[in-house]
PDB file of N, CA and C in Angstrom:
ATOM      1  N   UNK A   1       0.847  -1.173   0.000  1.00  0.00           N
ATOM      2  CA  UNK A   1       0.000   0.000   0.000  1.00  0.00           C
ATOM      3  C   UNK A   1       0.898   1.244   0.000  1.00  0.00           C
ATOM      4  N   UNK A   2       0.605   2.476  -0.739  1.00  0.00           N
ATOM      5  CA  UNK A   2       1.298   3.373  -1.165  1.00  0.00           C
ATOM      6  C   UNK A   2       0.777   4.254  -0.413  1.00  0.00           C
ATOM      7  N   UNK A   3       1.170   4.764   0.633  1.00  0.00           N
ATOM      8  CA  UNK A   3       1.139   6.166   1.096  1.00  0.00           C
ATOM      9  C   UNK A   3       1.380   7.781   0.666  1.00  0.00           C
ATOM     10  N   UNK A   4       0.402   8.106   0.425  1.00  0.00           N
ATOM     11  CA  UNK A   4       0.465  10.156   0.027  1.00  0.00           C
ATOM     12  C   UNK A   4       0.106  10.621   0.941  1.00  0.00           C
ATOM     13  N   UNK A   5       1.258  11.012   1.233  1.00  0.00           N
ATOM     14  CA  UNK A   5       1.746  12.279   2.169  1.00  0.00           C
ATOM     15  C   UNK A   5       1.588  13.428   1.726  1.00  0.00           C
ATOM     16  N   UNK A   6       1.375  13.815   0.704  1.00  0.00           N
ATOM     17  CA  UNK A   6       1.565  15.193  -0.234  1.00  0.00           C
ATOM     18  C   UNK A   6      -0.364  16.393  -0.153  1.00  0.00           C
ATOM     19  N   UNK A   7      -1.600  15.247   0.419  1.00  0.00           N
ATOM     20  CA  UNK A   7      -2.167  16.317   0.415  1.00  0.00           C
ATOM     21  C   UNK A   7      -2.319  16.214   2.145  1.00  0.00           C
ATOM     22  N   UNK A   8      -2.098  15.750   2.798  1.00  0.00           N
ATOM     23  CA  UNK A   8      -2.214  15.889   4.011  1.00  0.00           C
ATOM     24  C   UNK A   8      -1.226  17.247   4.493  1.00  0.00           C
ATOM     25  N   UNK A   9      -0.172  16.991   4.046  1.00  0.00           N
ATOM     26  CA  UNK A   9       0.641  18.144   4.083  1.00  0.00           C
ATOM     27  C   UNK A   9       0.327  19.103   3.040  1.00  0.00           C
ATOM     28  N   UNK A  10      -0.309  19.391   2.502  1.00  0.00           N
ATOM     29  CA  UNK A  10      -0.715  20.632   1.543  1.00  0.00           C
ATOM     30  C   UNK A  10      -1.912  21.927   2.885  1.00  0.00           C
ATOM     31  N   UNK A  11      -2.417  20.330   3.155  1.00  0.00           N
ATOM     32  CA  UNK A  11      -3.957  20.635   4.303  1.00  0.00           C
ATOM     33  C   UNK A  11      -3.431  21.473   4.788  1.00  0.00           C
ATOM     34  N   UNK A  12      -2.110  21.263   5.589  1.00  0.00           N
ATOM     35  CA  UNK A  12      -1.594  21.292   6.925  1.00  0.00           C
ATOM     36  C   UNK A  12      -0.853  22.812   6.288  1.00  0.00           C
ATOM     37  N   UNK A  13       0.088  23.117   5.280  1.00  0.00           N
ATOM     38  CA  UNK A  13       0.663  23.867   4.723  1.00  0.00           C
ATOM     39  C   UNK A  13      -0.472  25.216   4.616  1.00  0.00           C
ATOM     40  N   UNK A  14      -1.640  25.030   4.482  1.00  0.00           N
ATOM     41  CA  UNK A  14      -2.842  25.802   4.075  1.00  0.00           C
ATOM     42  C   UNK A  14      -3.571  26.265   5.484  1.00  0.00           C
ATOM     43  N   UNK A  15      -3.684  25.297   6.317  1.00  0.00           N
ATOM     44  CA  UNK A  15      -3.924  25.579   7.517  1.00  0.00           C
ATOM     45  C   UNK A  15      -2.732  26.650   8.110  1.00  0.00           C
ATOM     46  N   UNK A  16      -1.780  26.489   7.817  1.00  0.00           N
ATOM     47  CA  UNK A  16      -1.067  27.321   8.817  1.00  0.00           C
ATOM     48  C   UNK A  16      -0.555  28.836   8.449  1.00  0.00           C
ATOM     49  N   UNK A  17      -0.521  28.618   6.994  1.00  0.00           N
ATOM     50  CA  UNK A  17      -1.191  30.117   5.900  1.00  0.00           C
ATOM     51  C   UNK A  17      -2.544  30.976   6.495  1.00  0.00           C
ATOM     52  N   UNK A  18      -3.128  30.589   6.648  1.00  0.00           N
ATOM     53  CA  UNK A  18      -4.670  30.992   7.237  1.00  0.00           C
ATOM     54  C   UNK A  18      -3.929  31.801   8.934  1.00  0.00           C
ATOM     55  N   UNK A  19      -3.260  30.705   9.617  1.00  0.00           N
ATOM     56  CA  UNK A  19      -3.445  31.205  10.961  1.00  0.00           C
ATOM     57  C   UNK A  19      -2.084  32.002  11.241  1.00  0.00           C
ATOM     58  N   UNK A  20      -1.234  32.236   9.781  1.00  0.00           N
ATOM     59  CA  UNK A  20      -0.337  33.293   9.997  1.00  0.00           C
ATOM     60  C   UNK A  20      -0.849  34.829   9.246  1.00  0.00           C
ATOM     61  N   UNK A  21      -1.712  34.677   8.479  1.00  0.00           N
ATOM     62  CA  UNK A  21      -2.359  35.518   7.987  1.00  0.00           C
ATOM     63  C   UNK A  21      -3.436  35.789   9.409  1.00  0.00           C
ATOM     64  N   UNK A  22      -3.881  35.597   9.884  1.00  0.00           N
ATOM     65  CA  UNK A  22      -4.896  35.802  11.116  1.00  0.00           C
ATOM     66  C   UNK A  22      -4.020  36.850  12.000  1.00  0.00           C
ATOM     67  N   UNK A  23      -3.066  36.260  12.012  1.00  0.00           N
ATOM     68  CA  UNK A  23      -1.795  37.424  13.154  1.00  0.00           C
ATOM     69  C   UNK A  23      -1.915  38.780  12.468  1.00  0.00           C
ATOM     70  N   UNK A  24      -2.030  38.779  11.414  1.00  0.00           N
ATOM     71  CA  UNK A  24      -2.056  40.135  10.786  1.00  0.00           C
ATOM     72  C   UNK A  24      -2.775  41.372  12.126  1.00  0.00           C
ATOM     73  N   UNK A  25      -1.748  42.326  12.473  1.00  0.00           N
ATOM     74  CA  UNK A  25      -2.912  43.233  13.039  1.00  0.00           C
ATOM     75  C   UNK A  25      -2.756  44.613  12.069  1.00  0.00           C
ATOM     76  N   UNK A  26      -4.326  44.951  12.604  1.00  0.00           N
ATOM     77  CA  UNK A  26      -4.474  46.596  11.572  1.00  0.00           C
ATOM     78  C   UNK A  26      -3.781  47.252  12.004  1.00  0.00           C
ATOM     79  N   UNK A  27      -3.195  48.094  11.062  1.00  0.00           N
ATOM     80  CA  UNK A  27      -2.448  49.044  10.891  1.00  0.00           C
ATOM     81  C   UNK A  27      -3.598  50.569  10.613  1.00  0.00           C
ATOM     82  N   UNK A  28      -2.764  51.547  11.091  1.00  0.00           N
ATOM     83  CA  UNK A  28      -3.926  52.662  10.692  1.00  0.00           C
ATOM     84  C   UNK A  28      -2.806  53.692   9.381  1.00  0.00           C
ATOM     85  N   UNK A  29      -3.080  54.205   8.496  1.00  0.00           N
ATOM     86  CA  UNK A  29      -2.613  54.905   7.443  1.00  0.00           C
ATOM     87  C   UNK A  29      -3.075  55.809   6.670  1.00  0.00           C
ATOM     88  N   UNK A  30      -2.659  56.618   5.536  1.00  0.00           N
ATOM     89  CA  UNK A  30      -3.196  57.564   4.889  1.00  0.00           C
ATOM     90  C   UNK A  30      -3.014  57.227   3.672  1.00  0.00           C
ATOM     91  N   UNK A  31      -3.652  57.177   2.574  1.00  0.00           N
ATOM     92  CA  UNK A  31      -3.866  56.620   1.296  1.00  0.00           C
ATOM     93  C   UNK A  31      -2.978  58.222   0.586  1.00  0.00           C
ATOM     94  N   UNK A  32      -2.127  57.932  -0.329  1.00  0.00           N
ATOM     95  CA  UNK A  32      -1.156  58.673  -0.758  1.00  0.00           C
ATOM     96  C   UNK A  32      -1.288  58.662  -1.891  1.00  0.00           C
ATOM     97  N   UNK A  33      -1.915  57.805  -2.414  1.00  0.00           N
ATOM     98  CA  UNK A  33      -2.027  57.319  -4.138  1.00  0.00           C
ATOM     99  C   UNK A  33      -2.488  56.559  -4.623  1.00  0.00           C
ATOM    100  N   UNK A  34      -3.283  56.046  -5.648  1.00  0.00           N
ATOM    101  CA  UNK A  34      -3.989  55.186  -5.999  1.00  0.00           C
ATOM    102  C   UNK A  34      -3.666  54.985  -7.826  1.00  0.00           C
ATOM    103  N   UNK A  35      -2.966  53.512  -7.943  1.00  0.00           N
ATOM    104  CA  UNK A  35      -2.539  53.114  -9.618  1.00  0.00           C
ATOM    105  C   UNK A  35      -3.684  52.112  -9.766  1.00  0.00           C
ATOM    106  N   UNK A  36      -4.873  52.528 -10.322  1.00  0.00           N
ATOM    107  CA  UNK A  36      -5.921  51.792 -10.610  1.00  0.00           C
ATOM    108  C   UNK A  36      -5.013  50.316 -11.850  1.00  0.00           C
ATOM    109  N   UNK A  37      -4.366  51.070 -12.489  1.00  0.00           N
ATOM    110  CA  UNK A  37      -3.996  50.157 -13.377  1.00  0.00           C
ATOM    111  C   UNK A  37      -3.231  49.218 -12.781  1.00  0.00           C
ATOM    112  N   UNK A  38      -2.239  49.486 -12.275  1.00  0.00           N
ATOM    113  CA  UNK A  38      -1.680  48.372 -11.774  1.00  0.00           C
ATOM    114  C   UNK A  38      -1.767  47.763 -10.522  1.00  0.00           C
ATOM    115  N   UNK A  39      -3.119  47.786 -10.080  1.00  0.00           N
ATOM    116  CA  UNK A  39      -3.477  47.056  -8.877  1.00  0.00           C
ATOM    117  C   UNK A  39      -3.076  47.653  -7.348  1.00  0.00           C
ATOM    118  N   UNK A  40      -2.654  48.796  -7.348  1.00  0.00           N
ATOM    119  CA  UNK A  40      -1.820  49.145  -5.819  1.00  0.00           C
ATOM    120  C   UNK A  40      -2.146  50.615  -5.288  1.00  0.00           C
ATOM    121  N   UNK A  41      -2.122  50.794  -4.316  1.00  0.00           N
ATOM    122  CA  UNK A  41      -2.021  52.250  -3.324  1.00  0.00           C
ATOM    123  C   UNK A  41      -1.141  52.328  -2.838  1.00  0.00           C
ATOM    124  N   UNK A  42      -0.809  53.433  -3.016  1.00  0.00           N
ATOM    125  CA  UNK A  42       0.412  54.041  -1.840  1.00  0.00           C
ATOM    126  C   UNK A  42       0.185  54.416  -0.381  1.00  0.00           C
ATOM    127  N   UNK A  43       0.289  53.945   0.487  1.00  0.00           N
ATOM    128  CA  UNK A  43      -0.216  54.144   1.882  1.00  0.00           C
ATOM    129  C   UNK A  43       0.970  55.291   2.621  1.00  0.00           C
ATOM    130  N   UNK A  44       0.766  56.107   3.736  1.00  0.00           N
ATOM    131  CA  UNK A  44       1.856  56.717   4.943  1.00  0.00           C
ATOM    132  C   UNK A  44       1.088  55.786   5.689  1.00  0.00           C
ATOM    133  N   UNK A  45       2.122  54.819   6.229  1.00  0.00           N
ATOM    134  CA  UNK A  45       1.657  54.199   7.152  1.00  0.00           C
ATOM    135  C   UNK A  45       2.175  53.820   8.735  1.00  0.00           C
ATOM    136  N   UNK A  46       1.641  53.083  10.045  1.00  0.00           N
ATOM    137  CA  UNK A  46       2.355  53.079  10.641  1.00  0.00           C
ATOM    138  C   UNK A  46       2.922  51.914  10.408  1.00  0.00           C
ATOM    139  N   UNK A  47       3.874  51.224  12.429  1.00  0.00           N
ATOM    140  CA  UNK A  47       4.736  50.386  11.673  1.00  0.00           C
ATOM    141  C   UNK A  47       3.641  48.883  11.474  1.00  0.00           C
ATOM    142  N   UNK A  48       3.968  48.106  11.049  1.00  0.00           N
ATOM    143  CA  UNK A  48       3.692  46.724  10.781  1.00  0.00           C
ATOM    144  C   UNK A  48       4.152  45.465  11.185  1.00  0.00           C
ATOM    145  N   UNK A  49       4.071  45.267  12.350  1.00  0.00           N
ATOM    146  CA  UNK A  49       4.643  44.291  13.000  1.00  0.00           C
ATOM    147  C   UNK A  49       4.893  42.487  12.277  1.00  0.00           C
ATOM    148  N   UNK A  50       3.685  42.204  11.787  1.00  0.00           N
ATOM    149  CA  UNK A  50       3.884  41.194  11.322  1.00  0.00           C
ATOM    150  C   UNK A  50       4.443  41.134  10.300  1.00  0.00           C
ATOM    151  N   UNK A  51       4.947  42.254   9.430  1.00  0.00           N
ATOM    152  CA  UNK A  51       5.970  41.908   8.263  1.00  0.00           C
ATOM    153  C   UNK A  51       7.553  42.604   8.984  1.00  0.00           C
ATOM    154  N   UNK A  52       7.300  43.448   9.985  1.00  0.00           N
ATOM    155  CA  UNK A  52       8.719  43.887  10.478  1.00  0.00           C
ATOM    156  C   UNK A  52       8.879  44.978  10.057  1.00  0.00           C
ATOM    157  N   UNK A  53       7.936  45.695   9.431  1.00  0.00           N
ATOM    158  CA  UNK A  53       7.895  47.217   8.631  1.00  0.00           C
ATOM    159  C   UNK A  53       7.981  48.058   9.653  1.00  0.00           C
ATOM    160  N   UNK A  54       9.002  49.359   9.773  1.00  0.00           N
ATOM    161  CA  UNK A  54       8.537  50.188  10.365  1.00  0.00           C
ATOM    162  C   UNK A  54       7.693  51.354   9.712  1.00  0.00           C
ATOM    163  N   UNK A  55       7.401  52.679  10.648  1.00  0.00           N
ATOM    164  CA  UNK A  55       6.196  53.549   9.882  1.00  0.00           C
ATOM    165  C   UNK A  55       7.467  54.101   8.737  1.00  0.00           C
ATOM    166  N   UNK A  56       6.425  54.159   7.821  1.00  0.00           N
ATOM    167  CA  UNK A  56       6.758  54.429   6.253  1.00  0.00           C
ATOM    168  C   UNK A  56       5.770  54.756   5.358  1.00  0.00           C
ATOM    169  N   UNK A  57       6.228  55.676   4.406  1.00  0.00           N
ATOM    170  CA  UNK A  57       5.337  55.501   3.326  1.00  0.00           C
ATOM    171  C   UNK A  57       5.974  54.067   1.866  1.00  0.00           C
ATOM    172  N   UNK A  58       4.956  53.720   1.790  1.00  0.00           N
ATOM    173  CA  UNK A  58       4.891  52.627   0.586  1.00  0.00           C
ATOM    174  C   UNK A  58       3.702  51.895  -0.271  1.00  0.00           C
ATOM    175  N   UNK A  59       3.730  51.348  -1.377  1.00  0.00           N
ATOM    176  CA  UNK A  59       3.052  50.987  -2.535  1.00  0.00           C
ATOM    177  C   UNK A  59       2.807  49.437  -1.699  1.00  0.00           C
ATOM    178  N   UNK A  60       1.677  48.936  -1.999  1.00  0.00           N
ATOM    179  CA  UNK A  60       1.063  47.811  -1.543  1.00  0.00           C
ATOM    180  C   UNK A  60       0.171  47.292  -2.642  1.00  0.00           C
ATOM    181  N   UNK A  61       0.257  46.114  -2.980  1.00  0.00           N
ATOM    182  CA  UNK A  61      -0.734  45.702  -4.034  1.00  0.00           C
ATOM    183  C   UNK A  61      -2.473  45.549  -3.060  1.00  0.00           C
ATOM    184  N   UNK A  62      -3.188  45.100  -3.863  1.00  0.00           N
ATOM    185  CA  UNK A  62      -4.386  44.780  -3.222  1.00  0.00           C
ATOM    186  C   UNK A  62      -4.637  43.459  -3.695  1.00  0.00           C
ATOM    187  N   UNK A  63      -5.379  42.982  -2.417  1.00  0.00           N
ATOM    188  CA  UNK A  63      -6.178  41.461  -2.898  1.00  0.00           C
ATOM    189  C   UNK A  63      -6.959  41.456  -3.782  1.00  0.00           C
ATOM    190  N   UNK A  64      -7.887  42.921  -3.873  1.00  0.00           N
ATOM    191  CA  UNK A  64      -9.435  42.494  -4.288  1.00  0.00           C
ATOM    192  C   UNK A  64      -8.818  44.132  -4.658  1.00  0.00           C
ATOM    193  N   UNK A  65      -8.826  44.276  -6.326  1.00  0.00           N
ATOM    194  CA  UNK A  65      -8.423  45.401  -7.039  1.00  0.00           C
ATOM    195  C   UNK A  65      -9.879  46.370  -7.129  1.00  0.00           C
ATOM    196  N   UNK A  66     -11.114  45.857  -6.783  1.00  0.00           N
ATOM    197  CA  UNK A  66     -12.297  46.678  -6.685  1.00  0.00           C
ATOM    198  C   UNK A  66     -11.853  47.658  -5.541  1.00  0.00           C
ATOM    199  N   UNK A  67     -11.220  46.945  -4.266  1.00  0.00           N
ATOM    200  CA  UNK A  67     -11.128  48.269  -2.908  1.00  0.00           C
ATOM    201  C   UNK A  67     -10.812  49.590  -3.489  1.00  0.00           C
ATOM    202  N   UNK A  68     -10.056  49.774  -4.450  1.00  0.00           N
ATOM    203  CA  UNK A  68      -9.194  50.916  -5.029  1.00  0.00           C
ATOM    204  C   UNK A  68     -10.411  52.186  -5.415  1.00  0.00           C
ATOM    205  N   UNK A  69     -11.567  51.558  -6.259  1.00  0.00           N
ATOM    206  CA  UNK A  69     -12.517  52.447  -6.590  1.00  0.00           C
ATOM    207  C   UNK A  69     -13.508  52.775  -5.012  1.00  0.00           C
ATOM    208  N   UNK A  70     -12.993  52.082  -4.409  1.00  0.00           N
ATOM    209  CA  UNK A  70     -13.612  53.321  -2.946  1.00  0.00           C
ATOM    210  C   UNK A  70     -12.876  54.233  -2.424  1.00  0.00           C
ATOM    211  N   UNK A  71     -11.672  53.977  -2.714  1.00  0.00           N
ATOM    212  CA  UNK A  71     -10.577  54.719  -1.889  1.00  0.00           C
ATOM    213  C   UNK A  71     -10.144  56.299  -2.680  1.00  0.00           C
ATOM    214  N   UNK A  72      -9.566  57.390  -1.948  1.00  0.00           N
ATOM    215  CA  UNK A  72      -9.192  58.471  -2.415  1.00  0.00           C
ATOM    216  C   UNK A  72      -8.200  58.994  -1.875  1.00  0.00           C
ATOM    217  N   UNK A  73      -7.559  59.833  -2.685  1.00  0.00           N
ATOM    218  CA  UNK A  73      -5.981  60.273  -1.685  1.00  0.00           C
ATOM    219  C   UNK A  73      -6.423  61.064  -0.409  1.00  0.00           C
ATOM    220  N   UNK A  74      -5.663  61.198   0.666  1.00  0.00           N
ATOM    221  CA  UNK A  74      -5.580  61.706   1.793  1.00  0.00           C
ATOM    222  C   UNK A  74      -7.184  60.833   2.617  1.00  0.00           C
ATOM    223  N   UNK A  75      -7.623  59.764   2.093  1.00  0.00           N
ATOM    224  CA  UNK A  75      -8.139  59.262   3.387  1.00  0.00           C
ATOM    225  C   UNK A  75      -7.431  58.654   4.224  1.00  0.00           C
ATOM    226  N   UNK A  76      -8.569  58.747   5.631  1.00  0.00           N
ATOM    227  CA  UNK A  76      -7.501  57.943   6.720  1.00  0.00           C
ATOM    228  C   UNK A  76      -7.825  56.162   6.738  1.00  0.00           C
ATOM    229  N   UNK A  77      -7.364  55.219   6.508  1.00  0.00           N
ATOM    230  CA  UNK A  77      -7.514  54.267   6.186  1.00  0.00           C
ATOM    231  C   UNK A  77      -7.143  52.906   7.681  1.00  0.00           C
ATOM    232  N   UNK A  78      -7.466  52.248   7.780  1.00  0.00           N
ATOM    233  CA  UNK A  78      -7.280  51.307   8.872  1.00  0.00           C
ATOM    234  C   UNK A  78      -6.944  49.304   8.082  1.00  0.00           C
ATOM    235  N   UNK A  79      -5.829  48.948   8.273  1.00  0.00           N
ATOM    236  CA  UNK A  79      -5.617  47.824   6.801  1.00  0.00           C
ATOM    237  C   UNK A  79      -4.761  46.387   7.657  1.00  0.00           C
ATOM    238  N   UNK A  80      -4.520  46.008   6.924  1.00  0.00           N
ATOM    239  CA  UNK A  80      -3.977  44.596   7.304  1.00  0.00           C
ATOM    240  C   UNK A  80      -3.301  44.161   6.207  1.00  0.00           C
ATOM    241  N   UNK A  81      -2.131  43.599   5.896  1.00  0.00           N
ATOM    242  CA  UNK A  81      -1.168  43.480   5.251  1.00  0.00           C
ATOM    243  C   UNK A  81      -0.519  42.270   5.290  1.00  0.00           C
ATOM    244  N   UNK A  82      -0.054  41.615   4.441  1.00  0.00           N
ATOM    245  CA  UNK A  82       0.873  39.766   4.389  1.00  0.00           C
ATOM    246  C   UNK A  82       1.658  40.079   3.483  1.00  0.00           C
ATOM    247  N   UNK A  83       2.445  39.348   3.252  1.00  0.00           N
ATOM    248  CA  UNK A  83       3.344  38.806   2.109  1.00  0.00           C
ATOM    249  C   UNK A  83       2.604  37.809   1.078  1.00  0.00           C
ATOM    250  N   UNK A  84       2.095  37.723   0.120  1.00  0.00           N
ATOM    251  CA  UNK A  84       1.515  37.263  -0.800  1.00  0.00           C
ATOM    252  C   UNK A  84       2.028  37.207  -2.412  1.00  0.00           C
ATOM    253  N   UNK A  85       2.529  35.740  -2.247  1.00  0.00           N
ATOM    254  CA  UNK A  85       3.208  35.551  -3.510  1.00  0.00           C
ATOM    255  C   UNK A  85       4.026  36.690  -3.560  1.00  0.00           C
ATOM    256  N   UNK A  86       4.999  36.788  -2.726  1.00  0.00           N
ATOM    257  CA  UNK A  86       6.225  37.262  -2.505  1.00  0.00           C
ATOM    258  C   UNK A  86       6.227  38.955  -2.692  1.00  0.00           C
ATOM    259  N   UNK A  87       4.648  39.198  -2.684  1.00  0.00           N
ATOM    260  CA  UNK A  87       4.748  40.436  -2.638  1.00  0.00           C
ATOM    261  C   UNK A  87       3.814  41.404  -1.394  1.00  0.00           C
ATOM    262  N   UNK A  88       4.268  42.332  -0.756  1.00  0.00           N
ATOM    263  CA  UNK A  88       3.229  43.064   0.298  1.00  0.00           C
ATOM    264  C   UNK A  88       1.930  43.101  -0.613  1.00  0.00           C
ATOM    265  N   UNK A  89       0.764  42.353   0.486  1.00  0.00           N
ATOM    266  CA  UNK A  89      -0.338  42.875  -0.222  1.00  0.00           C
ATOM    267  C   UNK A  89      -1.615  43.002   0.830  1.00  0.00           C
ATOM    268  N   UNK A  90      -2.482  44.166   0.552  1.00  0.00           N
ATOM    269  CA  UNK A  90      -3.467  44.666   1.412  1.00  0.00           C
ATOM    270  C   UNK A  90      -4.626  43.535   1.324  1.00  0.00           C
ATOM    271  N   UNK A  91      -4.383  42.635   2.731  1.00  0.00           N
ATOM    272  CA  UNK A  91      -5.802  41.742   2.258  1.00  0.00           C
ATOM    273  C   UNK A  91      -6.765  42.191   3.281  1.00  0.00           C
ATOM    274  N   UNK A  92      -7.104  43.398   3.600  1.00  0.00           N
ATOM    275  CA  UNK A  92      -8.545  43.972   4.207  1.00  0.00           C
ATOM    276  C   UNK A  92      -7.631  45.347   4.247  1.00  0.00           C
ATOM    277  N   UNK A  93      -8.578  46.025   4.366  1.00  0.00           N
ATOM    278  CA  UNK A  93      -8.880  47.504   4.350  1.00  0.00           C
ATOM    279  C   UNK A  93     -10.230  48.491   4.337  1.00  0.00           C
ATOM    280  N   UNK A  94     -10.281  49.485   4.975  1.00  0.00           N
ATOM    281  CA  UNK A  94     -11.797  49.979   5.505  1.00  0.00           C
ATOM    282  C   UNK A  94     -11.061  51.652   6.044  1.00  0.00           C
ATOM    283  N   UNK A  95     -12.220  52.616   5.348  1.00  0.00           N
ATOM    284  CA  UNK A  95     -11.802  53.875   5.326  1.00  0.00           C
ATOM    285  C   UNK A  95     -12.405  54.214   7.047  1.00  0.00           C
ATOM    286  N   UNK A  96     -11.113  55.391   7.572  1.00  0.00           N
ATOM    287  CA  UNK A  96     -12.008  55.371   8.852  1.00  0.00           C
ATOM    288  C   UNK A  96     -12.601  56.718   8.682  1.00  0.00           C
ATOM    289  N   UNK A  97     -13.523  56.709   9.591  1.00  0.00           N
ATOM    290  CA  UNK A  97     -14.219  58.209   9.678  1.00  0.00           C
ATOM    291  C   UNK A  97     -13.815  59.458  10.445  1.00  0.00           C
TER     292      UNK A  97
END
C-alpha cells in the first residue's frame, strides 16, 4: 500500500497560511495614491509588526483590485497586510471616519 503524504501536508501547509495571515494586526494609514492600473495604493503608514515594517510611506498591491474604486488620496484608512506571492499585499482595508 502506497502512502500520500503530499495532500495531508498541503492541508496542513494551508492551515497554517490561514493562521499566519490571522496574526495580521491593523495598521492605521493615509492613502497617498492610488494606480488603478496596476493594482496598488500608496499608503503613509504606521509600523507593521507582522511583516517587520517600520512607519513608512509605501506601494502595496491589493487582494481584491475593486477596494481601489472606494478609496481616495488623503483618506484615513485602517488595513492589514501579508506577504503574498512574494509580494506586500493589502488583504482587508476599511476607510475610517
Amino acid at each position: 500500500m502506497k502512502l500520500n503524504f503530499a495532500r495531508p501536508l498541503a492541508g496542513l501547509m494551508l492551515g497554517l497560511g490561514v493562521a499566519l495571515a490571522a496574526a495580521a494586526q491593523p495598521v492605521d494609514g493615509e492613502v497617498m495614491r492610488i494606480d488603478q492600473e496596476a493594482g496598488k495604493v500608496t499608503l503613509k503608514h504606521g509600523e507593521i509588526k507582522n511583516l517587520d515594517i517600520p512607519a513608512m510611506q509605501m506601494a502595496f498591491r491589493v487582494a481584491n483590485p475593486s477596494w481601489l474604486k472606494t478609496l481616495q488620496v488623503h483618506d484615513k484608512v485602517r488595513f492589514s497586510a501579508d506577504k503574498v506571492g512574494g509580494q506586500f499585499t493589502i488583504t482587508a482595508i476599511e476607510v475610517r471616519k
